[in-house]
PDB file of N, CA and C in Angstrom:
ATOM      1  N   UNK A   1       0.816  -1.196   0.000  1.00  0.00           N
ATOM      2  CA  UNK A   1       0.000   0.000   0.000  1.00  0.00           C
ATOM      3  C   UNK A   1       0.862   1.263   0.000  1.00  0.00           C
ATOM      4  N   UNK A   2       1.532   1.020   0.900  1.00  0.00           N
ATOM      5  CA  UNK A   2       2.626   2.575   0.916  1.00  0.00           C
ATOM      6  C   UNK A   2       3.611   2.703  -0.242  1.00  0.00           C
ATOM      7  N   UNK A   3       3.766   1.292  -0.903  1.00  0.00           N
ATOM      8  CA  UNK A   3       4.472   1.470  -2.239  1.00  0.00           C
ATOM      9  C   UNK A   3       3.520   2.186  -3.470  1.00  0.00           C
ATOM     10  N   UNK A   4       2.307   1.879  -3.322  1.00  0.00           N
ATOM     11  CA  UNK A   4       1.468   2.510  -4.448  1.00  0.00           C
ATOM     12  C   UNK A   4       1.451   3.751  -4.085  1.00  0.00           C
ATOM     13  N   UNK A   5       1.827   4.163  -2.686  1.00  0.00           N
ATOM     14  CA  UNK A   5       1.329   5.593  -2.332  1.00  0.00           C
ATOM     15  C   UNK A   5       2.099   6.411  -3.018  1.00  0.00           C
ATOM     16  N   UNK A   6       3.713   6.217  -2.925  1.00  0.00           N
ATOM     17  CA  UNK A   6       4.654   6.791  -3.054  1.00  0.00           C
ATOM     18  C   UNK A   6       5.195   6.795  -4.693  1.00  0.00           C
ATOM     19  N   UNK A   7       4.622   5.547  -5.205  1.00  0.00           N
ATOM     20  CA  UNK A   7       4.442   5.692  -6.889  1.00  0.00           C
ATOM     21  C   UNK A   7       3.992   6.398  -7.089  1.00  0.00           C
ATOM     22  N   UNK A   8       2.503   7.058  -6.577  1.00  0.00           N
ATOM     23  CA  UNK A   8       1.839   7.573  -7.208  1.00  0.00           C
ATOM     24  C   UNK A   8       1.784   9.230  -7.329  1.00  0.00           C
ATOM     25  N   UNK A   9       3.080   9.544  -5.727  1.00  0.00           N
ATOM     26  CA  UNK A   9       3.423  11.035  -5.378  1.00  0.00           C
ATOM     27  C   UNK A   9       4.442  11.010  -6.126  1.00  0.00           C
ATOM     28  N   UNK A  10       4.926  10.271  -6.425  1.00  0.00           N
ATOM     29  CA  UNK A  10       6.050  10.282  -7.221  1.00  0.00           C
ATOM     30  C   UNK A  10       5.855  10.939  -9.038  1.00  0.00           C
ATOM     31  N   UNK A  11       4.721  10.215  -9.544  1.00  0.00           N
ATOM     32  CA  UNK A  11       4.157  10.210 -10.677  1.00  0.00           C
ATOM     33  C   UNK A  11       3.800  11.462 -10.946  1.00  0.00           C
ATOM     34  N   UNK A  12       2.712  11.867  -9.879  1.00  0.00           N
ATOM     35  CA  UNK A  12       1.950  13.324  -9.817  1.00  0.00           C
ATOM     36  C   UNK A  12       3.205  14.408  -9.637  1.00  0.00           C
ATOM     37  N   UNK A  13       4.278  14.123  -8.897  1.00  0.00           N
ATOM     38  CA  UNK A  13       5.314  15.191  -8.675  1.00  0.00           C
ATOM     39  C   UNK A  13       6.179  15.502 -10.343  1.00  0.00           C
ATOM     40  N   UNK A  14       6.353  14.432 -11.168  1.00  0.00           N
ATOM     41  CA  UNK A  14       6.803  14.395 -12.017  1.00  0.00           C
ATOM     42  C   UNK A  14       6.307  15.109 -13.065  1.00  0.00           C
ATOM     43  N   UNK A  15       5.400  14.529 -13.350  1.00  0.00           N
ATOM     44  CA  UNK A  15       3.718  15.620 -14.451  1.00  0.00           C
ATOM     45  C   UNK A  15       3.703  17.016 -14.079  1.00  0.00           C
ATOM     46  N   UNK A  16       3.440  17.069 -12.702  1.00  0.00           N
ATOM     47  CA  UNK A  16       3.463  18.481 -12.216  1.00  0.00           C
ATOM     48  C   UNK A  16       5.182  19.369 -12.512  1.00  0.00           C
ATOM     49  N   UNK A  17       5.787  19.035 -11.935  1.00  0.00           N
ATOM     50  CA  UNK A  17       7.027  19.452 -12.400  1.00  0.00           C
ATOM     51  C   UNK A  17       7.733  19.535 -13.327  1.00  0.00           C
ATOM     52  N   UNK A  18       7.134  18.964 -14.404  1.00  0.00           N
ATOM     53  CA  UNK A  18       7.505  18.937 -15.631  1.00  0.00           C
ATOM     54  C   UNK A  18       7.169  20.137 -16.586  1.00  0.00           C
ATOM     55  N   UNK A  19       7.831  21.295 -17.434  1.00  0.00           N
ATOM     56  CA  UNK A  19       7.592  22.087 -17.619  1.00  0.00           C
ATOM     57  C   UNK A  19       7.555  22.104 -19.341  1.00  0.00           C
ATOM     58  N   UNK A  20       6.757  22.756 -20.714  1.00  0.00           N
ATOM     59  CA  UNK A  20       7.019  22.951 -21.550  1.00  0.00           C
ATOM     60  C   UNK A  20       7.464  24.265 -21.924  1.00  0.00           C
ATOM     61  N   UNK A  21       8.162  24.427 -22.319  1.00  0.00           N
ATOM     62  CA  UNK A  21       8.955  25.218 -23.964  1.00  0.00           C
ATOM     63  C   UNK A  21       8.575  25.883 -24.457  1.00  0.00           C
ATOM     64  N   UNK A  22       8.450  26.575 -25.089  1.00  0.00           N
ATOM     65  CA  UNK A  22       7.416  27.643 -25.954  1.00  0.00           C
ATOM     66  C   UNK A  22       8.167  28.815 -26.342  1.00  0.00           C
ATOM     67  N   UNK A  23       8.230  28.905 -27.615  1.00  0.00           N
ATOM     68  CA  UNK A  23       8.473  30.083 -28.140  1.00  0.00           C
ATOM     69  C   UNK A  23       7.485  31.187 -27.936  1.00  0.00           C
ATOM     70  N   UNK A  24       6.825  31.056 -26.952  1.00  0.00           N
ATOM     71  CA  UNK A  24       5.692  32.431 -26.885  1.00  0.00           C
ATOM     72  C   UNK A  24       4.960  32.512 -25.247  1.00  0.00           C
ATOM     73  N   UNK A  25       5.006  32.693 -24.423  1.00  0.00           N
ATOM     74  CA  UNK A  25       4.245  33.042 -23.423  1.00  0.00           C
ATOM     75  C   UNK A  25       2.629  31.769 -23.694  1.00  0.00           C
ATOM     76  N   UNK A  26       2.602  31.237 -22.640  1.00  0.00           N
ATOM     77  CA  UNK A  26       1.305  30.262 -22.545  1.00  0.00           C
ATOM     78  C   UNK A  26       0.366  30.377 -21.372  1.00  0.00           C
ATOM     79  N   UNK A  27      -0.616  30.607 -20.798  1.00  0.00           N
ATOM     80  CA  UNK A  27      -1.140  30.879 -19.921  1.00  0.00           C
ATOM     81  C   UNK A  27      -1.690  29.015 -19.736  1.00  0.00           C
ATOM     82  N   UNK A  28      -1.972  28.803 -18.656  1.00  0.00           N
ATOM     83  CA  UNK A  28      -2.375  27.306 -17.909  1.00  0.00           C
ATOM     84  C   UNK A  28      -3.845  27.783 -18.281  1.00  0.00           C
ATOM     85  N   UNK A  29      -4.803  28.691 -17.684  1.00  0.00           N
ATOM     86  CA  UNK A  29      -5.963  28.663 -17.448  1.00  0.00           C
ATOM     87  C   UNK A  29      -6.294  29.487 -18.804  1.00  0.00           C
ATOM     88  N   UNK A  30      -5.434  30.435 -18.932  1.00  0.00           N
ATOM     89  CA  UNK A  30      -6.136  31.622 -20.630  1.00  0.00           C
ATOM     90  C   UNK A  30      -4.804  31.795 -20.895  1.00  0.00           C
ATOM     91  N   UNK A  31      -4.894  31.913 -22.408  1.00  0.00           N
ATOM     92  CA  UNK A  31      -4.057  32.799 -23.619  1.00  0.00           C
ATOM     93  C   UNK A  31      -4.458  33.684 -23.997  1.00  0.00           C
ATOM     94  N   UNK A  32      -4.308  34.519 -23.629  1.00  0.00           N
ATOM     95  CA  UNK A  32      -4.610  36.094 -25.152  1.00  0.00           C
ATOM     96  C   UNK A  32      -3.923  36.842 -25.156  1.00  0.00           C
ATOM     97  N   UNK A  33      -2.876  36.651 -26.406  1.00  0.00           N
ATOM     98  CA  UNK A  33      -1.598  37.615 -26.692  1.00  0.00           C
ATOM     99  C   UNK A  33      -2.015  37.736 -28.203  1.00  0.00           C
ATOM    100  N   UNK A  34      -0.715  38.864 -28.025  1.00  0.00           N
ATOM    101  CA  UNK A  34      -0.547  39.038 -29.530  1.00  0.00           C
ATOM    102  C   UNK A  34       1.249  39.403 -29.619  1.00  0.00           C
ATOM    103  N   UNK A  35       1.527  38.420 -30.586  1.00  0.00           N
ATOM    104  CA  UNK A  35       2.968  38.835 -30.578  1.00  0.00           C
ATOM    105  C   UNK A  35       3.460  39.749 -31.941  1.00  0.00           C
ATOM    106  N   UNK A  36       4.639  40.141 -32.286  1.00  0.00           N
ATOM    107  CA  UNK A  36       4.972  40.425 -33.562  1.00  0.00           C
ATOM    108  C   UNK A  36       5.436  38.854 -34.221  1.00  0.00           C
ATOM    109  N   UNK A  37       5.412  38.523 -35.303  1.00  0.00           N
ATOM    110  CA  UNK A  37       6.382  37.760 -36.411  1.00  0.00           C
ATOM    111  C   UNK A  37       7.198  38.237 -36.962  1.00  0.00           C
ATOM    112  N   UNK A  38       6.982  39.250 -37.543  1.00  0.00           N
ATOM    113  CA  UNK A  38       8.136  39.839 -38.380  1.00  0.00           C
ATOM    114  C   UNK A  38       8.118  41.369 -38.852  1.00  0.00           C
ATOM    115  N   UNK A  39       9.099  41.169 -39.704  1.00  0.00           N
ATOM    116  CA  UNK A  39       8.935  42.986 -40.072  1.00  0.00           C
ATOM    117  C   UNK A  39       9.964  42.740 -41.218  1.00  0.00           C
ATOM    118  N   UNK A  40       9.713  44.167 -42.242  1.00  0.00           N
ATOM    119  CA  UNK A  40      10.737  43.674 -43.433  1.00  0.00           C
ATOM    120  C   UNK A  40      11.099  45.816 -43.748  1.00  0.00           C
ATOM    121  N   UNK A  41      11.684  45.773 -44.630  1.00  0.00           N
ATOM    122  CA  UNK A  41      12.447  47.245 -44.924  1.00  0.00           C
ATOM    123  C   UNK A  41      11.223  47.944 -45.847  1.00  0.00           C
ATOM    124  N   UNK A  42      10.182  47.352 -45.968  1.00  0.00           N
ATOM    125  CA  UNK A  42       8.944  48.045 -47.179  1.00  0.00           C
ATOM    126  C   UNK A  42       8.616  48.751 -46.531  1.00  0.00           C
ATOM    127  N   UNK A  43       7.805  50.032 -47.698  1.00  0.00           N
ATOM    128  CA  UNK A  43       7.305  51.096 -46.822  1.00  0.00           C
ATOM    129  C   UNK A  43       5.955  50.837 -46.012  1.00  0.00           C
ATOM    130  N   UNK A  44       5.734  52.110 -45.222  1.00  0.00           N
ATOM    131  CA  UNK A  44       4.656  52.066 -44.403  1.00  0.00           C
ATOM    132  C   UNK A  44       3.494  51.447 -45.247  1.00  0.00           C
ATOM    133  N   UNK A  45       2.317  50.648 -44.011  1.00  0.00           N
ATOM    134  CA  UNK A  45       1.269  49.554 -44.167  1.00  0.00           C
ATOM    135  C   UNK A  45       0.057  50.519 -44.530  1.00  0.00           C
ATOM    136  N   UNK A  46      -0.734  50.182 -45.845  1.00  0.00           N
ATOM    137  CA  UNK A  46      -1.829  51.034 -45.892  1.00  0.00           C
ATOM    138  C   UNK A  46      -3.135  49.911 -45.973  1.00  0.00           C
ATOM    139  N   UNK A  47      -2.549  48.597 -45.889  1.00  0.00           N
ATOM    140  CA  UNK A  47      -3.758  47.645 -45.788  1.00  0.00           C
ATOM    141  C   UNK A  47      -3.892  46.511 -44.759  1.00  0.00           C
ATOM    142  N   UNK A  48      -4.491  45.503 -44.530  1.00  0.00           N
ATOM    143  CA  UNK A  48      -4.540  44.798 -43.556  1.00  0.00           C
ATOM    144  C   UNK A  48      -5.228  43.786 -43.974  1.00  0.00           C
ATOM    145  N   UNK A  49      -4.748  42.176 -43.668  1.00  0.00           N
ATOM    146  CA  UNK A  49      -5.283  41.321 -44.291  1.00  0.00           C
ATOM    147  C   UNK A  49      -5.164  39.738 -42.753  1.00  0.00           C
ATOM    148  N   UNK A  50      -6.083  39.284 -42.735  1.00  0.00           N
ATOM    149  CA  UNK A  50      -6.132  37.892 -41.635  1.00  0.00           C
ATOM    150  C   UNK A  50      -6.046  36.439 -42.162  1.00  0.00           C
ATOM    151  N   UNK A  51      -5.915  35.576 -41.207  1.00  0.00           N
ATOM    152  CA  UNK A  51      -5.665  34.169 -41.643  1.00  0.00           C
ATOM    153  C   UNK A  51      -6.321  33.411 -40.544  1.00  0.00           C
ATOM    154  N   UNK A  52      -7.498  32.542 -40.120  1.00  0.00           N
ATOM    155  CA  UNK A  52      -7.460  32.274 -38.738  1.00  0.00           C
ATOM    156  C   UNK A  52      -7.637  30.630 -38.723  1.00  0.00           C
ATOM    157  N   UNK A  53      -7.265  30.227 -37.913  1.00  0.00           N
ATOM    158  CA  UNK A  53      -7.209  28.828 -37.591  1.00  0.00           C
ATOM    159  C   UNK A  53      -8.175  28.655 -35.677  1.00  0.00           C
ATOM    160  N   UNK A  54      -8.830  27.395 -35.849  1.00  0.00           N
ATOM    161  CA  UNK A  54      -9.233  27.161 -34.450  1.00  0.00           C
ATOM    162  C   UNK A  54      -8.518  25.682 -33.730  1.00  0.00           C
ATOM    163  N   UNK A  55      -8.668  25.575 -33.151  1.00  0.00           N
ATOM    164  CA  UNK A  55      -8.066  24.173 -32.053  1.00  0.00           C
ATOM    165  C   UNK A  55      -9.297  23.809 -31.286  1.00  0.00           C
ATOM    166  N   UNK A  56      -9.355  22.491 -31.290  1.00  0.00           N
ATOM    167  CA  UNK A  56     -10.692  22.200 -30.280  1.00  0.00           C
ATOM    168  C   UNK A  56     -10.023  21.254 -29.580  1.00  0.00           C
ATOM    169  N   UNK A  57      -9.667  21.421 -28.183  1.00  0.00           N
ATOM    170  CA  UNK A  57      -8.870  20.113 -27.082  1.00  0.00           C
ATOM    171  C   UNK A  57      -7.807  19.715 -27.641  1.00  0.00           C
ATOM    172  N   UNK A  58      -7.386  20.812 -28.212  1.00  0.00           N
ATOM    173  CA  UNK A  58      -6.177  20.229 -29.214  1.00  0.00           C
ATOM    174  C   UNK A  58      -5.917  19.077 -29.466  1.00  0.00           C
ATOM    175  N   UNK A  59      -7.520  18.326 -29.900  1.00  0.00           N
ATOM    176  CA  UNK A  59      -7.006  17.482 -30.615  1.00  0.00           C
ATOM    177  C   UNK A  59      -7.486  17.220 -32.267  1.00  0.00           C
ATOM    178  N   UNK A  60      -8.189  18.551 -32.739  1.00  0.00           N
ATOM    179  CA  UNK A  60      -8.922  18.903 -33.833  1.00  0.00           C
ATOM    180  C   UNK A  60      -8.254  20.289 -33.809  1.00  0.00           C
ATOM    181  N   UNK A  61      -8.090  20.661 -35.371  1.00  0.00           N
ATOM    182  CA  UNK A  61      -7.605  22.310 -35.384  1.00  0.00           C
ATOM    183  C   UNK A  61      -7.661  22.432 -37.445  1.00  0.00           C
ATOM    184  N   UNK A  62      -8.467  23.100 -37.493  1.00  0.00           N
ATOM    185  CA  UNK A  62      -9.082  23.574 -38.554  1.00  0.00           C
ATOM    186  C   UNK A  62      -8.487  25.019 -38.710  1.00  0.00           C
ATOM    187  N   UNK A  63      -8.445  25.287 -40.307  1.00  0.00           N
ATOM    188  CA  UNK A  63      -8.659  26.499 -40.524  1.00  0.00           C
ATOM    189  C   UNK A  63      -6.715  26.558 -41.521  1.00  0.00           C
ATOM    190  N   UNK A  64      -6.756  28.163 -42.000  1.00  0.00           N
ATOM    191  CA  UNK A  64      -6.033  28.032 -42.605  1.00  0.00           C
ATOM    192  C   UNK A  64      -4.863  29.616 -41.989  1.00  0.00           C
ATOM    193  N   UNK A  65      -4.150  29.092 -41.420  1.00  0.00           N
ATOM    194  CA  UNK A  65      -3.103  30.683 -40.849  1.00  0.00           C
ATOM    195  C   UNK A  65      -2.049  31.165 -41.868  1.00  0.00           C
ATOM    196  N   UNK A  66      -2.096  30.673 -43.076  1.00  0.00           N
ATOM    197  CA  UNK A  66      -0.727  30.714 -44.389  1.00  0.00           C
ATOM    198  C   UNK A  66      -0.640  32.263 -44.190  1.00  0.00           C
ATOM    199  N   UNK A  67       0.572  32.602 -44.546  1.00  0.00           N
ATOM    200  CA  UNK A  67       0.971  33.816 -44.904  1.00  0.00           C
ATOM    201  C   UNK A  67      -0.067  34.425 -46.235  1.00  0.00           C
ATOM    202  N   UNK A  68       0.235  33.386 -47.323  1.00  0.00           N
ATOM    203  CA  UNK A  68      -0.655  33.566 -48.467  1.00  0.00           C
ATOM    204  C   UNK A  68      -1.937  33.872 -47.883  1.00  0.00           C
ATOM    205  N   UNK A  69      -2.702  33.223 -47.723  1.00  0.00           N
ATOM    206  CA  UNK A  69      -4.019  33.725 -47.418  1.00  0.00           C
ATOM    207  C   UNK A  69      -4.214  34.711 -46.606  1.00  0.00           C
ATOM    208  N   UNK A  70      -3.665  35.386 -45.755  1.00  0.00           N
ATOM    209  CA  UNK A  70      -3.881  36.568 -45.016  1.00  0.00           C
ATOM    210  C   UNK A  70      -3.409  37.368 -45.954  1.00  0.00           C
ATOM    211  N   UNK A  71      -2.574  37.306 -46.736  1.00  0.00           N
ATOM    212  CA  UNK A  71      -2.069  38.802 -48.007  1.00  0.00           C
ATOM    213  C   UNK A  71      -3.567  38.434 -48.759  1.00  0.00           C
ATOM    214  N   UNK A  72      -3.829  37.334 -49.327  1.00  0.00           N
ATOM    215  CA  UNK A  72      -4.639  37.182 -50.101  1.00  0.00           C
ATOM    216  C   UNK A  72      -5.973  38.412 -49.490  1.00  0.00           C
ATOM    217  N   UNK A  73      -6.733  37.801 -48.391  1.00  0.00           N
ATOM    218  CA  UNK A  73      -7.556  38.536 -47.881  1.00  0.00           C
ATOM    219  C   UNK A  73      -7.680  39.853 -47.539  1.00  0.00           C
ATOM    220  N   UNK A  74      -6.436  40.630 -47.865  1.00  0.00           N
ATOM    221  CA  UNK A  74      -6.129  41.932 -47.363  1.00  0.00           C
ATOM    222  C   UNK A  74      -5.539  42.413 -48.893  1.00  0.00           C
ATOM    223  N   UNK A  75      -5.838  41.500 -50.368  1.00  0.00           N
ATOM    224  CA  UNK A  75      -4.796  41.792 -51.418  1.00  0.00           C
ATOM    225  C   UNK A  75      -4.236  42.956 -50.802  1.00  0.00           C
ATOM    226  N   UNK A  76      -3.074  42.350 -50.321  1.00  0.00           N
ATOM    227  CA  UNK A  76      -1.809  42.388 -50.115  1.00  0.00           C
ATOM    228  C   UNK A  76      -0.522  41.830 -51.088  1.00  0.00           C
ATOM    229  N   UNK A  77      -0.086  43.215 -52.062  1.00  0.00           N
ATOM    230  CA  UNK A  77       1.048  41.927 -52.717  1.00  0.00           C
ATOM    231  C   UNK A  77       2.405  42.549 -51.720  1.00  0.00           C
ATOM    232  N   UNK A  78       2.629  43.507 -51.334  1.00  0.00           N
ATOM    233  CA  UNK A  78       3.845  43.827 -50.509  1.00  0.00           C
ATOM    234  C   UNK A  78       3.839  44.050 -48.943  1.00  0.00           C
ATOM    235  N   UNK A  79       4.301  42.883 -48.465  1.00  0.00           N
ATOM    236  CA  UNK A  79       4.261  42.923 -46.352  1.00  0.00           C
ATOM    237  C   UNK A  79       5.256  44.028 -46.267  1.00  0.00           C
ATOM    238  N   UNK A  80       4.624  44.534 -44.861  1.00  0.00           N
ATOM    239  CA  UNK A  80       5.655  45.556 -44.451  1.00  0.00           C
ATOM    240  C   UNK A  80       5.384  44.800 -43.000  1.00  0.00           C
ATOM    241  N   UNK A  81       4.749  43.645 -42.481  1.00  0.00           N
ATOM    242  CA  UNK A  81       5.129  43.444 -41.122  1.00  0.00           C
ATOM    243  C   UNK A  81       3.692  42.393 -40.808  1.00  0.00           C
ATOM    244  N   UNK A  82       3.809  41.290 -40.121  1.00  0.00           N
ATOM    245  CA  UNK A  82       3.138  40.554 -39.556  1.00  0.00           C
ATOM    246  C   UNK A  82       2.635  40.695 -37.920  1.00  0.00           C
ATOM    247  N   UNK A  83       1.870  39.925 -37.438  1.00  0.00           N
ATOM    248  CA  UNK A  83       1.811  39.789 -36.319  1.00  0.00           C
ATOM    249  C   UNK A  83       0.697  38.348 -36.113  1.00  0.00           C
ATOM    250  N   UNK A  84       0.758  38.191 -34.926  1.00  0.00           N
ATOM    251  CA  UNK A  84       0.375  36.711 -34.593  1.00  0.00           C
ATOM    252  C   UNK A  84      -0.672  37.014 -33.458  1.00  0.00           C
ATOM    253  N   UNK A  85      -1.896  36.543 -33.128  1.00  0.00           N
ATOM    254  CA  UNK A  85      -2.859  36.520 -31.778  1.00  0.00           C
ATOM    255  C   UNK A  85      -2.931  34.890 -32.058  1.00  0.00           C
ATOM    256  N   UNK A  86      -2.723  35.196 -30.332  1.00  0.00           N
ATOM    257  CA  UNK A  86      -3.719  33.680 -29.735  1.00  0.00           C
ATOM    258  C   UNK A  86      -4.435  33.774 -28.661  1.00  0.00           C
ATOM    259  N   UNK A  87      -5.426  32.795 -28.884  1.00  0.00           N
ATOM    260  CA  UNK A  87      -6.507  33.041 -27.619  1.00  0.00           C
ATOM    261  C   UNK A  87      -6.905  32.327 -27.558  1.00  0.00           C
ATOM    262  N   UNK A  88      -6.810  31.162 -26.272  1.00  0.00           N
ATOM    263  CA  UNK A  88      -6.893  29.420 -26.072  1.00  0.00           C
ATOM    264  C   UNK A  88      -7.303  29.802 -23.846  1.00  0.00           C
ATOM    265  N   UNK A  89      -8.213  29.140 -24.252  1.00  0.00           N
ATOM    266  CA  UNK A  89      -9.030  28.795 -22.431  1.00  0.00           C
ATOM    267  C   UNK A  89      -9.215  27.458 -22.025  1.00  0.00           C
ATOM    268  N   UNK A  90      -8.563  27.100 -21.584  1.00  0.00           N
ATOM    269  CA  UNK A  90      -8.131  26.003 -21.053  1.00  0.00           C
ATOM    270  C   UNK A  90      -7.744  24.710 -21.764  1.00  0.00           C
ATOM    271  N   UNK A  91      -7.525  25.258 -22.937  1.00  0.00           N
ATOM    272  CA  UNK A  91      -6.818  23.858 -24.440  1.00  0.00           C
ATOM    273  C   UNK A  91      -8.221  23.331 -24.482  1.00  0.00           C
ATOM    274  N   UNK A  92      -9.009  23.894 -24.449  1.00  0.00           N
ATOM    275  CA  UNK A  92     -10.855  23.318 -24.777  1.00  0.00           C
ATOM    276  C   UNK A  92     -11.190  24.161 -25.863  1.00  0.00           C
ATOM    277  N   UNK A  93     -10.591  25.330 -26.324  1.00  0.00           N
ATOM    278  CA  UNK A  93     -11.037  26.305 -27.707  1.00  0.00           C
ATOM    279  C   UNK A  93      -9.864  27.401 -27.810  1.00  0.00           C
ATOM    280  N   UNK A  94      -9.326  27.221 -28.875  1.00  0.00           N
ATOM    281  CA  UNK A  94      -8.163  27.866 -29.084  1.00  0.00           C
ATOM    282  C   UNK A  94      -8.718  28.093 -30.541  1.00  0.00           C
ATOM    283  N   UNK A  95      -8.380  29.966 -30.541  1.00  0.00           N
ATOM    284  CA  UNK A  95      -8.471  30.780 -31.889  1.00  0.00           C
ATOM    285  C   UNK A  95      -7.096  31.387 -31.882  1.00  0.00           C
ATOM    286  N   UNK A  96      -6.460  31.303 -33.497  1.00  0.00           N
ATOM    287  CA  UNK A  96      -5.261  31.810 -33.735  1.00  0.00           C
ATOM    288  C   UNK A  96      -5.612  32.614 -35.049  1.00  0.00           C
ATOM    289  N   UNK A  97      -4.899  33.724 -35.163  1.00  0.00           N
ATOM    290  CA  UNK A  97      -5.062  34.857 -36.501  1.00  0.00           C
ATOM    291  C   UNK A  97      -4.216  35.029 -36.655  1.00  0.00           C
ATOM    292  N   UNK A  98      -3.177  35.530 -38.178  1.00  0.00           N
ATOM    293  CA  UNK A  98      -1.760  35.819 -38.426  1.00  0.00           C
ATOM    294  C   UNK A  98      -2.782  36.866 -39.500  1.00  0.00           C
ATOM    295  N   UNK A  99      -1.709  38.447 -39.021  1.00  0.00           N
ATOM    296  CA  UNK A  99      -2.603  39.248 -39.201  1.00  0.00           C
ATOM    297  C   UNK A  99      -1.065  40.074 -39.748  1.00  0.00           C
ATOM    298  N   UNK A 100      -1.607  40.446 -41.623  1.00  0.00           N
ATOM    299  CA  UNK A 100      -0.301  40.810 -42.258  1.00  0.00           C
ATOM    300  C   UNK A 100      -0.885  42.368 -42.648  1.00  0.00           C
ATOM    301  N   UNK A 101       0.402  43.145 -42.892  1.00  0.00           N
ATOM    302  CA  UNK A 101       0.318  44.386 -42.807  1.00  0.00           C
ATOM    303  C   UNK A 101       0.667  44.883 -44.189  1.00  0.00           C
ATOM    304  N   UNK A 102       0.751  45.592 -45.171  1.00  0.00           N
ATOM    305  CA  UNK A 102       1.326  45.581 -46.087  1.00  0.00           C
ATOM    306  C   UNK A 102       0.622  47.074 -47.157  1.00  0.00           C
ATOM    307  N   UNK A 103       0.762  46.813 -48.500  1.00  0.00           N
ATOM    308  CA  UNK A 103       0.352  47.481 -49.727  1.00  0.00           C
ATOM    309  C   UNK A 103      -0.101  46.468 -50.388  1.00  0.00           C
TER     310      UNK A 103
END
């Protein structure tokens, strides 16, 4: 009995202590950021174009975030700068947009 006990604090200490990685800030309970992606030497942005993708329990995730299709939607043929939102509540519904800046 005290061997299962101690497996099992053992187990839970491990999971718990175990940390992920991320190139971006992750919230446990909510996400909602917005980061930059990029930036390039073109001139100033006079249009604005989106891309959005969803996640369901991350284990379903639809949708399309391409670079292409956010210029597309904003005809956009020249970026002057990207940026990225996410917004995920508890890995049960996660919305992502890549949101391009351009002419």
């Amino acid at each position: 009995m005290i061997k299962k006990i101690a497996t099992s604090a053992l187990l839970a200490s491990a999971v718990t202590l175990t940390g992920c990685a991320t190139s971006m800030p992750v919230g446990g309970l909510l996400t909602d950021i917005q980061l930059p992606v990029g930036a390039t030497s073109n001139a100033e942005a006079s249009k604005t174009g989106s891309a959005k993708c969803t996640s369901i329990l991350a284990l379903v995730a639809t949708g399309d975030c391409s670079m292409e299709t956010a210029k597309k939607n904003g005809n956009i043929t020249s970026v002057t700068h990207a940026d990225w939102k996410a917004n995920n509540i508890l890995g049960i519904i996660g919305n992502y947009e890549l949101i391009v800046h351009g002419n």
